[in-house]
Each structure stands twice: as structure tokens, then as C-alpha cells.
PDB file of N, CA and C in Angstrom:
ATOM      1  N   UNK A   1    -137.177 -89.821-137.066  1.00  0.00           N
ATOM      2  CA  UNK A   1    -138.130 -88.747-137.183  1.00  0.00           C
ATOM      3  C   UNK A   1    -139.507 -89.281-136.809  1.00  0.00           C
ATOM      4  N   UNK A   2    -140.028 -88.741-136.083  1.00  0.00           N
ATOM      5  CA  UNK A   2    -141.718 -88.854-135.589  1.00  0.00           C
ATOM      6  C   UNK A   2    -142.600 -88.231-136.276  1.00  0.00           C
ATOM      7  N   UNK A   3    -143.355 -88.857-136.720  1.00  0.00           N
ATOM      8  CA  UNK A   3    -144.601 -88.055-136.960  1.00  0.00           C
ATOM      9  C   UNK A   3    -145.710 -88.213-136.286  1.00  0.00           C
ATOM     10  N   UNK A   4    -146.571 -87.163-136.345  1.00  0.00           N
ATOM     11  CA  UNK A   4    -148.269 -87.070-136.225  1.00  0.00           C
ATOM     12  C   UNK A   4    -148.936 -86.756-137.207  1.00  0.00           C
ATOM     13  N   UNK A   5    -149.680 -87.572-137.905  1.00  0.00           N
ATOM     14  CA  UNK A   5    -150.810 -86.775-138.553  1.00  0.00           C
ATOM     15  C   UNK A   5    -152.093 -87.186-138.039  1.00  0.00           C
ATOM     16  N   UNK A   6    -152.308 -86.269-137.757  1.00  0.00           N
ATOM     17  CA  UNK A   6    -153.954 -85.543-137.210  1.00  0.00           C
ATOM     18  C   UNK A   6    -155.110 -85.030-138.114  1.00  0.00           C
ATOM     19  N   UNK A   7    -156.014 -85.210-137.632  1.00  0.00           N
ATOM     20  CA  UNK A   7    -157.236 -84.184-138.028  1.00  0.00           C
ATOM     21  C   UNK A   7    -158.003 -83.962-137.221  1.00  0.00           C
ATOM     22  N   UNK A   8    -158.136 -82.325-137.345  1.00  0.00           N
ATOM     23  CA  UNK A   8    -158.407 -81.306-135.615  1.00  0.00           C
ATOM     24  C   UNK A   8    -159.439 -80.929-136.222  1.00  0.00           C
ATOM     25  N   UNK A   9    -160.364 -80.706-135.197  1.00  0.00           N
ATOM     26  CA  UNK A   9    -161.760 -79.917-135.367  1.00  0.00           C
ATOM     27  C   UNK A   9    -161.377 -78.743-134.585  1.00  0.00           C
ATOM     28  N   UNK A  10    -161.683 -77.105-134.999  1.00  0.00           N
ATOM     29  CA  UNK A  10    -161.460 -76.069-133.918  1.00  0.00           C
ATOM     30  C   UNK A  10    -162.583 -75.285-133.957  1.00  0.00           C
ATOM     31  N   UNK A  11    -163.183 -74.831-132.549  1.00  0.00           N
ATOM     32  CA  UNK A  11    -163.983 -74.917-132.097  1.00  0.00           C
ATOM     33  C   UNK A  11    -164.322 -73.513-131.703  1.00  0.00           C
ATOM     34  N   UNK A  12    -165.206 -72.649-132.069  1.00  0.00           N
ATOM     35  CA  UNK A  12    -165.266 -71.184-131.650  1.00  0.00           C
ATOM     36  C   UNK A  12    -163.881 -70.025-131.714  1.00  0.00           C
ATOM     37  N   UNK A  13    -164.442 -69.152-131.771  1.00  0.00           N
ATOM     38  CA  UNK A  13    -162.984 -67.786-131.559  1.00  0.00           C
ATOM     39  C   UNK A  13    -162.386 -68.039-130.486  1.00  0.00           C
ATOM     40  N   UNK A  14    -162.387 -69.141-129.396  1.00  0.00           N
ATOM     41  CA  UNK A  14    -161.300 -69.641-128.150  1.00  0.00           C
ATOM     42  C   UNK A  14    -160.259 -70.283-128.775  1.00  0.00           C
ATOM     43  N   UNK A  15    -160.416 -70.340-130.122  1.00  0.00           N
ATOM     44  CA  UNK A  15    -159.136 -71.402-131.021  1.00  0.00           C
ATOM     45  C   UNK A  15    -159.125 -72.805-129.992  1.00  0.00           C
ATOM     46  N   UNK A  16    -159.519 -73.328-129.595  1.00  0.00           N
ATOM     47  CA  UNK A  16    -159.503 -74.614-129.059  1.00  0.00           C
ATOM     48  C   UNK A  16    -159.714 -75.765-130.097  1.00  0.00           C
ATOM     49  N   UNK A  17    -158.745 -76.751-129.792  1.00  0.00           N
ATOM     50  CA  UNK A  17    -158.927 -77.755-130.989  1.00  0.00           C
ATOM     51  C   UNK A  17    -159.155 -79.098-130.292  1.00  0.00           C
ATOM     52  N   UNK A  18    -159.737 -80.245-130.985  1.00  0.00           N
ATOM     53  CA  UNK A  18    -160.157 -81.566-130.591  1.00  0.00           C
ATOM     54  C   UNK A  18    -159.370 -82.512-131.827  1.00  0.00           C
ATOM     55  N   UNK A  19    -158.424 -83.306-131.068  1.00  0.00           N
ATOM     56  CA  UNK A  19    -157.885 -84.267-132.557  1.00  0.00           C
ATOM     57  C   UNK A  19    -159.279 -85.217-132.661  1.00  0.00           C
ATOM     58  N   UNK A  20    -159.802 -85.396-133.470  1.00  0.00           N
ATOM     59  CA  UNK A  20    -160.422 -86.095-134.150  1.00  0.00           C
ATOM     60  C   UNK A  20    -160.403 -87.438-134.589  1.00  0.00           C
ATOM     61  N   UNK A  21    -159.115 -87.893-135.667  1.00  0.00           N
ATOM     62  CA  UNK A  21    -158.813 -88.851-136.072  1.00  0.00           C
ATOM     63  C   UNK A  21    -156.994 -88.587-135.859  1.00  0.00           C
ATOM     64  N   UNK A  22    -156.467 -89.789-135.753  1.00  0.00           N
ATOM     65  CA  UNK A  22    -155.109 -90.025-136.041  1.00  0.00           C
ATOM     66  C   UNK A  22    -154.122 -89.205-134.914  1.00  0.00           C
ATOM     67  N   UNK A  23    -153.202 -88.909-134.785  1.00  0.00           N
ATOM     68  CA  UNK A  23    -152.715 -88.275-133.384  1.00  0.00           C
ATOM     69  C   UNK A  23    -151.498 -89.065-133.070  1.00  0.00           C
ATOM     70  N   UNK A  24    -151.497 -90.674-133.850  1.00  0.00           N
ATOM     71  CA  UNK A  24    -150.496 -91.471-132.759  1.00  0.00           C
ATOM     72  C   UNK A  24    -149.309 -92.416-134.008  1.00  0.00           C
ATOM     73  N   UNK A  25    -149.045 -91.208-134.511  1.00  0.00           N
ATOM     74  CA  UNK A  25    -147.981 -91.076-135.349  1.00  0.00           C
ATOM     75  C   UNK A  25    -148.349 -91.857-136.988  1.00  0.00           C
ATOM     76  N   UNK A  26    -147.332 -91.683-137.746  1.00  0.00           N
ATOM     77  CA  UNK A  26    -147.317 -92.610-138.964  1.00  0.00           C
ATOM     78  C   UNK A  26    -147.454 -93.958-138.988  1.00  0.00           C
ATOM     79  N   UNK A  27    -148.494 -94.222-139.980  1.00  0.00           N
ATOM     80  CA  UNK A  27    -148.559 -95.917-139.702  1.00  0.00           C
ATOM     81  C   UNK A  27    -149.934 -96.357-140.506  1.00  0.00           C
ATOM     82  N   UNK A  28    -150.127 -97.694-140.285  1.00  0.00           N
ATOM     83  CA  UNK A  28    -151.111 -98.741-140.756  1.00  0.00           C
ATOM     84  C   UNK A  28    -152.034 -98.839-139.901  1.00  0.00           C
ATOM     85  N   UNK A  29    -151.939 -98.794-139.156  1.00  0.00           N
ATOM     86  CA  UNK A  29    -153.179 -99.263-138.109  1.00  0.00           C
ATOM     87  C   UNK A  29    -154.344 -98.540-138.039  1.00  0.00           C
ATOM     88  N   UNK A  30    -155.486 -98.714-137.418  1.00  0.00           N
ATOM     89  CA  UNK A  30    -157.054 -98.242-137.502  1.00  0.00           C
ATOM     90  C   UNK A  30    -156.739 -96.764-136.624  1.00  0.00           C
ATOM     91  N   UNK A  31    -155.715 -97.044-135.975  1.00  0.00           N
ATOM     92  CA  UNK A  31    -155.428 -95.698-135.026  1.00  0.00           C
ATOM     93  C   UNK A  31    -154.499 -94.541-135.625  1.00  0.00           C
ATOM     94  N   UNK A  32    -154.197 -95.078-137.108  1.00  0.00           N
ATOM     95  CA  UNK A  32    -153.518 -94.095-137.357  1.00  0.00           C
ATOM     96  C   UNK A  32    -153.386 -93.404-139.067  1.00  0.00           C
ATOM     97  N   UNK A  33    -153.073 -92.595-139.666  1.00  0.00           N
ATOM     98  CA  UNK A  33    -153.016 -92.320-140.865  1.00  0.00           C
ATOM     99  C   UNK A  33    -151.268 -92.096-141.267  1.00  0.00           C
ATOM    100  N   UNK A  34    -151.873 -92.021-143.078  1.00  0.00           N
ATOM    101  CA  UNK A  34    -150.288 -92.167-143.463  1.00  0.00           C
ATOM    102  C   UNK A  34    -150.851 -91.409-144.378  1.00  0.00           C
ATOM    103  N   UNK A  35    -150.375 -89.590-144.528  1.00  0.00           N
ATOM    104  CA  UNK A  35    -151.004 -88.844-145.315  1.00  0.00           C
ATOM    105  C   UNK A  35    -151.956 -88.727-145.774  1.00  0.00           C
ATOM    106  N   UNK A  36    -153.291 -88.258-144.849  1.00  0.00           N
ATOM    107  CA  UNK A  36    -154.357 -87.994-145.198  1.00  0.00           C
ATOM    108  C   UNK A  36    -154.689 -87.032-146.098  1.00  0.00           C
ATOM    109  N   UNK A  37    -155.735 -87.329-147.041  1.00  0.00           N
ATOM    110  CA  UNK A  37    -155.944 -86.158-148.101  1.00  0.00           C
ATOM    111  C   UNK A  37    -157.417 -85.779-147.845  1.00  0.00           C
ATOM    112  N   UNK A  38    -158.032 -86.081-148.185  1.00  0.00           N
ATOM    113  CA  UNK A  38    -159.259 -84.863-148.632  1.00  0.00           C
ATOM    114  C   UNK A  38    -160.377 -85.842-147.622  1.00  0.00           C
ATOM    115  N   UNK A  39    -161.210 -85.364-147.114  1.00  0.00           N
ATOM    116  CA  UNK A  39    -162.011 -85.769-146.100  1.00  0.00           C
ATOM    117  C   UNK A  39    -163.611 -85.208-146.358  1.00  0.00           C
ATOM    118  N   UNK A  40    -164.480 -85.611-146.080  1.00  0.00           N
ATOM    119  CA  UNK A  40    -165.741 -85.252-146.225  1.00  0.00           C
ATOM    120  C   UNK A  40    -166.483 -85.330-144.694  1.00  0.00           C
ATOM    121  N   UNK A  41    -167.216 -84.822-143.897  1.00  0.00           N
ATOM    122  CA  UNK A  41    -168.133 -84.993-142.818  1.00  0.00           C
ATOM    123  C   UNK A  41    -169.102 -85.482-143.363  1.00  0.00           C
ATOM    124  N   UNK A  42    -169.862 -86.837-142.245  1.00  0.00           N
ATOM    125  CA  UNK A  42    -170.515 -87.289-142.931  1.00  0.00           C
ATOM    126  C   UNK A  42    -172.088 -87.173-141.827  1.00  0.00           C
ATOM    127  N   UNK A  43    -172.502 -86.263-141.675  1.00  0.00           N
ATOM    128  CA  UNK A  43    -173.562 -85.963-140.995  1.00  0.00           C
ATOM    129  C   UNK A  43    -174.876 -86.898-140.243  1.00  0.00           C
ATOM    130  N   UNK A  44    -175.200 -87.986-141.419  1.00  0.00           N
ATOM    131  CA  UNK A  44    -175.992 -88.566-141.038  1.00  0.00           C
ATOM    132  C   UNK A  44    -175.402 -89.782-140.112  1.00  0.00           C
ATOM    133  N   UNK A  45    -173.828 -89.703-140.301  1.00  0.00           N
ATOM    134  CA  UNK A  45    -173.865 -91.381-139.458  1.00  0.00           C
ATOM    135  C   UNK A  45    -173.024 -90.462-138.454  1.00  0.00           C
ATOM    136  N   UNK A  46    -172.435 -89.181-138.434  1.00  0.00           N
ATOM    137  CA  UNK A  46    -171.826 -88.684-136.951  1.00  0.00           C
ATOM    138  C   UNK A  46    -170.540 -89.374-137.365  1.00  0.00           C
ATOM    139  N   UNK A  47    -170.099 -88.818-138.733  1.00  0.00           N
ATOM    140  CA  UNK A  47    -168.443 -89.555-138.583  1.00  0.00           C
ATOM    141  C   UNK A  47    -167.728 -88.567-139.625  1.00  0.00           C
ATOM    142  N   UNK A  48    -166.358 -88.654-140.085  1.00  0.00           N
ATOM    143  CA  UNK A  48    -165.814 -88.236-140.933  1.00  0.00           C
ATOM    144  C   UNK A  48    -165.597 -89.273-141.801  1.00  0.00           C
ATOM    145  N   UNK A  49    -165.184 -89.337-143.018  1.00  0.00           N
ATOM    146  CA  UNK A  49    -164.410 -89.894-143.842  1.00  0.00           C
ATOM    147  C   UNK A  49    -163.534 -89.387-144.468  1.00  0.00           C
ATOM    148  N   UNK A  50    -162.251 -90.770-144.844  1.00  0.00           N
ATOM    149  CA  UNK A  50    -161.067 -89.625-144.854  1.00  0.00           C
ATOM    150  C   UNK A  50    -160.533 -90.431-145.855  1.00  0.00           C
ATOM    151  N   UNK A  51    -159.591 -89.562-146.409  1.00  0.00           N
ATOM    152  CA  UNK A  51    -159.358 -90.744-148.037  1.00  0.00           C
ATOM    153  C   UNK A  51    -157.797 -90.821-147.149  1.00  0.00           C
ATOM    154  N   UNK A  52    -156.935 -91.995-146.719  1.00  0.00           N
ATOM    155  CA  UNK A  52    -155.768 -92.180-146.422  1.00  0.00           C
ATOM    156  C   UNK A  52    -154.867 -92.359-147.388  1.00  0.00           C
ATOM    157  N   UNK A  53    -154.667 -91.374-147.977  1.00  0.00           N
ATOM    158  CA  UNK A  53    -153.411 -91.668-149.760  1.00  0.00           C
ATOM    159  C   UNK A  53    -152.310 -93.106-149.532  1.00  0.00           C
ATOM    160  N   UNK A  54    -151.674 -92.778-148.053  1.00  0.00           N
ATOM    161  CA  UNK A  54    -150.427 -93.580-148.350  1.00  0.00           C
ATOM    162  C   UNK A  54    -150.941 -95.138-147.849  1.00  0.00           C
ATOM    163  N   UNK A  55    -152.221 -95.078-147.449  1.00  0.00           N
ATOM    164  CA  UNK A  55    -152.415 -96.433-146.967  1.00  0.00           C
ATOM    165  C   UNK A  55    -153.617 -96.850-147.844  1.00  0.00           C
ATOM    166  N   UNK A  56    -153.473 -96.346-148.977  1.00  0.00           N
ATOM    167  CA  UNK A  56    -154.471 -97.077-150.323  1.00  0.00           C
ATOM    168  C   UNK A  56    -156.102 -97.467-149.848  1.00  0.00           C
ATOM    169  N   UNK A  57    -156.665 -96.648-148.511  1.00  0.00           N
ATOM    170  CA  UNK A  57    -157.875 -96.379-147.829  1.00  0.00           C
ATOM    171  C   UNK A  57    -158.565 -96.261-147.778  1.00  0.00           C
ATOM    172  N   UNK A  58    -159.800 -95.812-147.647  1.00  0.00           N
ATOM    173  CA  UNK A  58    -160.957 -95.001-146.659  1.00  0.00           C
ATOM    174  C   UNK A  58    -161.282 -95.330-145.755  1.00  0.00           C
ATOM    175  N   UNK A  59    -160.770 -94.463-144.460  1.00  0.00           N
ATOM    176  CA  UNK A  59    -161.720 -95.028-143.134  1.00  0.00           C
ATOM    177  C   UNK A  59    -162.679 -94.115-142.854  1.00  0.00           C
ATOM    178  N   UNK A  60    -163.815 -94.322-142.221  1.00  0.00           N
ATOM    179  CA  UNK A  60    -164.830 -93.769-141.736  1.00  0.00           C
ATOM    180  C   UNK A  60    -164.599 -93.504-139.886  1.00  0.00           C
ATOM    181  N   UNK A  61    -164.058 -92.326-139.458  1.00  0.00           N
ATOM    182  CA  UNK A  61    -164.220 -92.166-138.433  1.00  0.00           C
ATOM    183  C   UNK A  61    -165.379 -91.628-137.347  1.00  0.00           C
ATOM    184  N   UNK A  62    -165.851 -92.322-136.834  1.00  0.00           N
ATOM    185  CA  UNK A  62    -167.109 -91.954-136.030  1.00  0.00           C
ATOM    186  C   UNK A  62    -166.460 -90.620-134.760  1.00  0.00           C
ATOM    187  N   UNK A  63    -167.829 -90.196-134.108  1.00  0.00           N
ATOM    188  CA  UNK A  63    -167.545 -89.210-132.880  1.00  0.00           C
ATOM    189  C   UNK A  63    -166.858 -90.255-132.278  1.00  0.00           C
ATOM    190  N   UNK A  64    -165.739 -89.431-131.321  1.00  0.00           N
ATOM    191  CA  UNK A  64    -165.774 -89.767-129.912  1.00  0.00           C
ATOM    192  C   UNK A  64    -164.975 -91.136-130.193  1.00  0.00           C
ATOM    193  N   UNK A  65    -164.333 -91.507-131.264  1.00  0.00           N
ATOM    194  CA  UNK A  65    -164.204 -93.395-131.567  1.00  0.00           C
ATOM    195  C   UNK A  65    -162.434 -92.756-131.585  1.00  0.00           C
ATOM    196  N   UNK A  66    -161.347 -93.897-130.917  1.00  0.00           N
ATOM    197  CA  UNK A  66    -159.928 -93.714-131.143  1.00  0.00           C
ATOM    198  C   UNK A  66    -159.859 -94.477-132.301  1.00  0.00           C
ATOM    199  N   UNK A  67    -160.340 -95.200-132.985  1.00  0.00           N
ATOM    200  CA  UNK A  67    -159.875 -96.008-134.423  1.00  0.00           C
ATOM    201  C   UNK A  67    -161.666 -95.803-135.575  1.00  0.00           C
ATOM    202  N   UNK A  68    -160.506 -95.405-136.513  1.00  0.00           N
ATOM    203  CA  UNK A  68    -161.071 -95.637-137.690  1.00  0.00           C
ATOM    204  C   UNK A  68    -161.812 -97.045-137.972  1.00  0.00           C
ATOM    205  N   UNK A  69    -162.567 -96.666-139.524  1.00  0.00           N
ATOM    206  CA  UNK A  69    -163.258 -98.541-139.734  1.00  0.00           C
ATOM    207  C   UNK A  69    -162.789 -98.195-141.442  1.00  0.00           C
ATOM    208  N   UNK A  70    -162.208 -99.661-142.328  1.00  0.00           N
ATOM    209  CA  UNK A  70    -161.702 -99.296-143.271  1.00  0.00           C
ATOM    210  C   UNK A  70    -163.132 -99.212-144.228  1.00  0.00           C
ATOM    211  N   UNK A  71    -163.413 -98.623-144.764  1.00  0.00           N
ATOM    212  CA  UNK A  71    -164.720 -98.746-145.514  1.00  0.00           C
ATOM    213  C   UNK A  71    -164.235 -98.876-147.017  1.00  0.00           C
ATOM    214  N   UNK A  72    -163.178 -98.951-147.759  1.00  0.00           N
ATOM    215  CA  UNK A  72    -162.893 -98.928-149.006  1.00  0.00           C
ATOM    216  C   UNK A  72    -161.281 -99.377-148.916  1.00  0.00           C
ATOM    217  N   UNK A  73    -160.728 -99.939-149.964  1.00  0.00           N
ATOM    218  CA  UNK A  73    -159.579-100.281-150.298  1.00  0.00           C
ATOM    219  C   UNK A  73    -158.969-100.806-149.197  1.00  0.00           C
ATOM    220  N   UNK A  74    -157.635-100.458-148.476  1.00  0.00           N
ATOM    221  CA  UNK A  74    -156.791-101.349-147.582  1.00  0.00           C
ATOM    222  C   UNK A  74    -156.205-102.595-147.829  1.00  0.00           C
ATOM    223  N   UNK A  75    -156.052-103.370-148.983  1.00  0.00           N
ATOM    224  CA  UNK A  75    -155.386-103.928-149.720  1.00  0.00           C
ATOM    225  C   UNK A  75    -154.579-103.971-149.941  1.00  0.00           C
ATOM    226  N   UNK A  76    -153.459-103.045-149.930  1.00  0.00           N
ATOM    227  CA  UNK A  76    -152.664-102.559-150.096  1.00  0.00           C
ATOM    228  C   UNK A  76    -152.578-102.202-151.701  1.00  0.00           C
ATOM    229  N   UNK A  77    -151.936-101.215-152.554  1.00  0.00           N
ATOM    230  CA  UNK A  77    -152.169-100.723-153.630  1.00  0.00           C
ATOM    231  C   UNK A  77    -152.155-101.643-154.387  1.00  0.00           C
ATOM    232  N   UNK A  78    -153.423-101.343-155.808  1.00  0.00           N
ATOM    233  CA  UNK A  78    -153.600-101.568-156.704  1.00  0.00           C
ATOM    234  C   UNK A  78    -154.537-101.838-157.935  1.00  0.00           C
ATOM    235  N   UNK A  79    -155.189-101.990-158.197  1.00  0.00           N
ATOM    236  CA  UNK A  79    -156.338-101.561-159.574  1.00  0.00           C
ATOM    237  C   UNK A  79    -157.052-102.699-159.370  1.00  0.00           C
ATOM    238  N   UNK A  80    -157.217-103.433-158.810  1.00  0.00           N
ATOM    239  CA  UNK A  80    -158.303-104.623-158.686  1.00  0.00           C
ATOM    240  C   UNK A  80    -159.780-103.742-158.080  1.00  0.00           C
ATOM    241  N   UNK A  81    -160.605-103.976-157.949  1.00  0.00           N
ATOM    242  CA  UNK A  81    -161.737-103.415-157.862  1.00  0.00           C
ATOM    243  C   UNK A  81    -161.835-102.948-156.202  1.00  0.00           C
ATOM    244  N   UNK A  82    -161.255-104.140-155.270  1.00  0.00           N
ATOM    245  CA  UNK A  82    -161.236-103.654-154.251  1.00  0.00           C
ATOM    246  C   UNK A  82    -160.026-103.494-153.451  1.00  0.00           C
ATOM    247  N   UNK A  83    -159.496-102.596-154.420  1.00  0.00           N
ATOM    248  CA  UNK A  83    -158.028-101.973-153.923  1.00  0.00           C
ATOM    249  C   UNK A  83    -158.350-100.544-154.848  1.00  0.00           C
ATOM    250  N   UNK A  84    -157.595 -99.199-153.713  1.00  0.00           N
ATOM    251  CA  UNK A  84    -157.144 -98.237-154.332  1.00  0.00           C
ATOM    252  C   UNK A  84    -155.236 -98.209-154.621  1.00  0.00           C
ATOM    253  N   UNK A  85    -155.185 -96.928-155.136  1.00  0.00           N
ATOM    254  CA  UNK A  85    -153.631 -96.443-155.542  1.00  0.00           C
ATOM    255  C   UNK A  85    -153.727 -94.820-154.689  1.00  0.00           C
ATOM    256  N   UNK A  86    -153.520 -94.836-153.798  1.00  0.00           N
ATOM    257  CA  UNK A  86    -153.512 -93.046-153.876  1.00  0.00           C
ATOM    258  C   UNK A  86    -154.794 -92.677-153.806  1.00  0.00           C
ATOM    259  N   UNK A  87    -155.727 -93.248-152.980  1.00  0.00           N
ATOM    260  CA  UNK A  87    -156.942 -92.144-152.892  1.00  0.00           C
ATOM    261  C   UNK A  87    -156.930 -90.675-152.701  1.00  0.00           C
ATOM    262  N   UNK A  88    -157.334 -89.741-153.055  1.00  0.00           N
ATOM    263  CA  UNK A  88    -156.893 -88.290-152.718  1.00  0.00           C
ATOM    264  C   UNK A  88    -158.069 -87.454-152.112  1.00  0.00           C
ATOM    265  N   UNK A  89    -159.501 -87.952-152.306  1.00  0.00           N
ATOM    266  CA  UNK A  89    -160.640 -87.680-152.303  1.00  0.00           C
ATOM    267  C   UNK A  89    -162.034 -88.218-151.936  1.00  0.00           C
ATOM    268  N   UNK A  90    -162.773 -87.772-150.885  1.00  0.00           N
ATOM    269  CA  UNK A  90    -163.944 -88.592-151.170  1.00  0.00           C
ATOM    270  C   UNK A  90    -165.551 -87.613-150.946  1.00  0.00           C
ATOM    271  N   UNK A  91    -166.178 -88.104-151.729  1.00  0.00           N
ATOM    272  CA  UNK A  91    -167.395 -86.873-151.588  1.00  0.00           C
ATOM    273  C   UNK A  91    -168.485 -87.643-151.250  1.00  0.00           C
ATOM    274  N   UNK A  92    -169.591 -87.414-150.506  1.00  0.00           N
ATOM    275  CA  UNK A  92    -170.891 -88.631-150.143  1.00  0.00           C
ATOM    276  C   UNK A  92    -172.019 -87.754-151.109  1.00  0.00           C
ATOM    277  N   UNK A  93    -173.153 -88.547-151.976  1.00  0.00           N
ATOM    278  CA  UNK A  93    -173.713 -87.994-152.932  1.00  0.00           C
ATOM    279  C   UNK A  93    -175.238 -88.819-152.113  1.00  0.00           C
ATOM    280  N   UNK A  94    -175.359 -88.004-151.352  1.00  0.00           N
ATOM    281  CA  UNK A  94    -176.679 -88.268-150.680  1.00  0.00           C
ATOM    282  C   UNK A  94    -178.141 -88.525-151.507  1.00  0.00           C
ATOM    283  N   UNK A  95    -178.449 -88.315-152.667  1.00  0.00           N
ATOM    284  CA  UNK A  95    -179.112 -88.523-153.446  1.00  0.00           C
ATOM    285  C   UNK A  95    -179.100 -90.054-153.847  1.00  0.00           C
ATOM    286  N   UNK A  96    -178.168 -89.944-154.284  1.00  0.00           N
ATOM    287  CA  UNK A  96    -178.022 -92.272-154.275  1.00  0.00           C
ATOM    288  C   UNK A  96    -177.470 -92.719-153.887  1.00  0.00           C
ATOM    289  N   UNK A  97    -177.348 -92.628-152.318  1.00  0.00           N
ATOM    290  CA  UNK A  97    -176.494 -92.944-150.805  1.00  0.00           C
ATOM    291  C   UNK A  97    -174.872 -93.617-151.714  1.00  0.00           C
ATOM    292  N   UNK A  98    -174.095 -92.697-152.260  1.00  0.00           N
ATOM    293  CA  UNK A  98    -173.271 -93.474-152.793  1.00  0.00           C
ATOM    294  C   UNK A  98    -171.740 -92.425-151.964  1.00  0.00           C
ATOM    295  N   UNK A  99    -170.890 -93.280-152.076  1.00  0.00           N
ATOM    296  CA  UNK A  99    -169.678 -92.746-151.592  1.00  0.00           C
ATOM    297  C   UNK A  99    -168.546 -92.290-153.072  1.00  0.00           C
ATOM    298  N   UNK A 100    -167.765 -91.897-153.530  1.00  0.00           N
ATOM    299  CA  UNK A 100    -167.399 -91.042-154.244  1.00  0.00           C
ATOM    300  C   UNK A 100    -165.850 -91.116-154.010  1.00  0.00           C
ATOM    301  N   UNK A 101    -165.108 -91.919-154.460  1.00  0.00           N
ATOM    302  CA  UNK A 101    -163.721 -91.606-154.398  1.00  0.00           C
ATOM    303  C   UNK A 101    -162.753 -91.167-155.495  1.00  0.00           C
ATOM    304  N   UNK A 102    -162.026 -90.368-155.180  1.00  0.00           N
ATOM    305  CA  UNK A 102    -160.773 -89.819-156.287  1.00  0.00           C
ATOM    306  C   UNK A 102    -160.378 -91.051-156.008  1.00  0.00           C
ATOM    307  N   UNK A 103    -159.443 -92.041-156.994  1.00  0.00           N
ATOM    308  CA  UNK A 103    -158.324 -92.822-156.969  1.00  0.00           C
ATOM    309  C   UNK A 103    -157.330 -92.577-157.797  1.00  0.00           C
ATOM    310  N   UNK A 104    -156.488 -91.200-157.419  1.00  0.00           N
ATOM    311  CA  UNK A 104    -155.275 -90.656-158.119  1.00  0.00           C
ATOM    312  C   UNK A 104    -154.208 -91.850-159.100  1.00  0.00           C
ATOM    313  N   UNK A 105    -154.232 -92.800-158.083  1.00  0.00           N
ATOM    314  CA  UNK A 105    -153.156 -93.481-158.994  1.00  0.00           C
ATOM    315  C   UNK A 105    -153.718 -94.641-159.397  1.00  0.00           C
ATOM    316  N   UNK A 106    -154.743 -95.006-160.146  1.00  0.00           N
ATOM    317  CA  UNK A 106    -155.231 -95.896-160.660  1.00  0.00           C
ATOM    318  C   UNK A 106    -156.415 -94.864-162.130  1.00  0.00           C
ATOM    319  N   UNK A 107    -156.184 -93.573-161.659  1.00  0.00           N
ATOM    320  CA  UNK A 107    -156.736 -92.826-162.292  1.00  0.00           C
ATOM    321  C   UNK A 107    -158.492 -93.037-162.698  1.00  0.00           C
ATOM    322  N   UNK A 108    -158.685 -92.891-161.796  1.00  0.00           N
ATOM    323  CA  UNK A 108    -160.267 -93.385-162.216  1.00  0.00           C
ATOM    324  C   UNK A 108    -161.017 -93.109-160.854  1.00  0.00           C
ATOM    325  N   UNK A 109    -162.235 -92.746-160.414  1.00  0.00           N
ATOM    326  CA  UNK A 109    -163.383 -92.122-159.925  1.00  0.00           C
ATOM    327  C   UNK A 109    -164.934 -93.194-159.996  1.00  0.00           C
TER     328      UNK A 109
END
């Protein structure tokens, strides 16, 4: 079985879409996601961020870029400070330039 997981930007009432991030199936790599969950745009740097659940994550995807950059966890799972479990979430709190993650399975924020 193949997968893609993607994240499409669509673009005016022409329904036209742009993959964004991910496109080149299931996996580990900077080029790809393994169940992406909850994503935030991040305006001032021209990127998305994306919480990658199954790859214990956050990458920050810029415009126009084929690979992600890991900005949080990638460790592979687990509760040490710089490891997630299941990220599900991430919110940017522009007030005290801070980044904001759900970590579902370590239960803690």
C-alpha cells in the first residue's frame, strides 16, 4: 500500500491546489510526513509548521522549500525534554516569540 500525505494550499474559486509540504509518500525523511496533525502558518518567517504525530516532530516548512527543517523533537519517541510522543498540535504565541506544542502522548504542553 502507498501512501501520500500532503498538505495543499487551495487557491481562489478555480479550486486549484499547491502541495505544500510532503507529497512523496510515508516516511522519516525531511521530504516527508507520517500523519500530520495540526499545523499553524507562520507568517513572519513565510513557512508552515506542522506537528508530525507519527514521527515524534515539528518541522517548519518554508515557501517554495521540498524538505522540511526539524525544529522540535525527532528523537524518536519519548519524555526526555527533547523528545516528543505524539505531537498533535502547535500554536506560535507571538507575544513571547514562543512556539506551543500539544504532546498527546507524553501528556503535557
Amino acid at each position: 500500500m502507498h501512501y501520500s500525505l500532503i498538505v495543499q494550499s487551495y487557491i481562489g474559486a478555480a479550486q486549484h491546489s499547491n502541495t505544500v509540504a510532503g507529497g512523496y509518500g510515508l516516511g522519516n525523511a525531511n521530504d516527508e510526513l507520517c500523519y500530520p496533525y495540526g499545523l499553524v502558518v507562520d507568517d513572519d518567517h513565510q513557512s508552515i509548521i506542522i506537528a508530525d504525530w507519527g514521527n515524534h516532530r515539528i518541522l517548519q516548512w518554508k515557501i517554495n522549500e521540498t524538505n522540511g527543517i526539524v525544529i522540535a523533537g525527532g528523537h524518536n519517541q519519548g519524555n526526555a525534554l527533547n523528545q516528543l510522543y505524539c505531537p498533535t498540535d502547535v500554536l506560535i504565541d507571538k507575544e513571547t516569540n514562543s512556539l506551543i506544542i500539544c504532546d498527546r502522548g507524553n501528556k503535557r504542553v
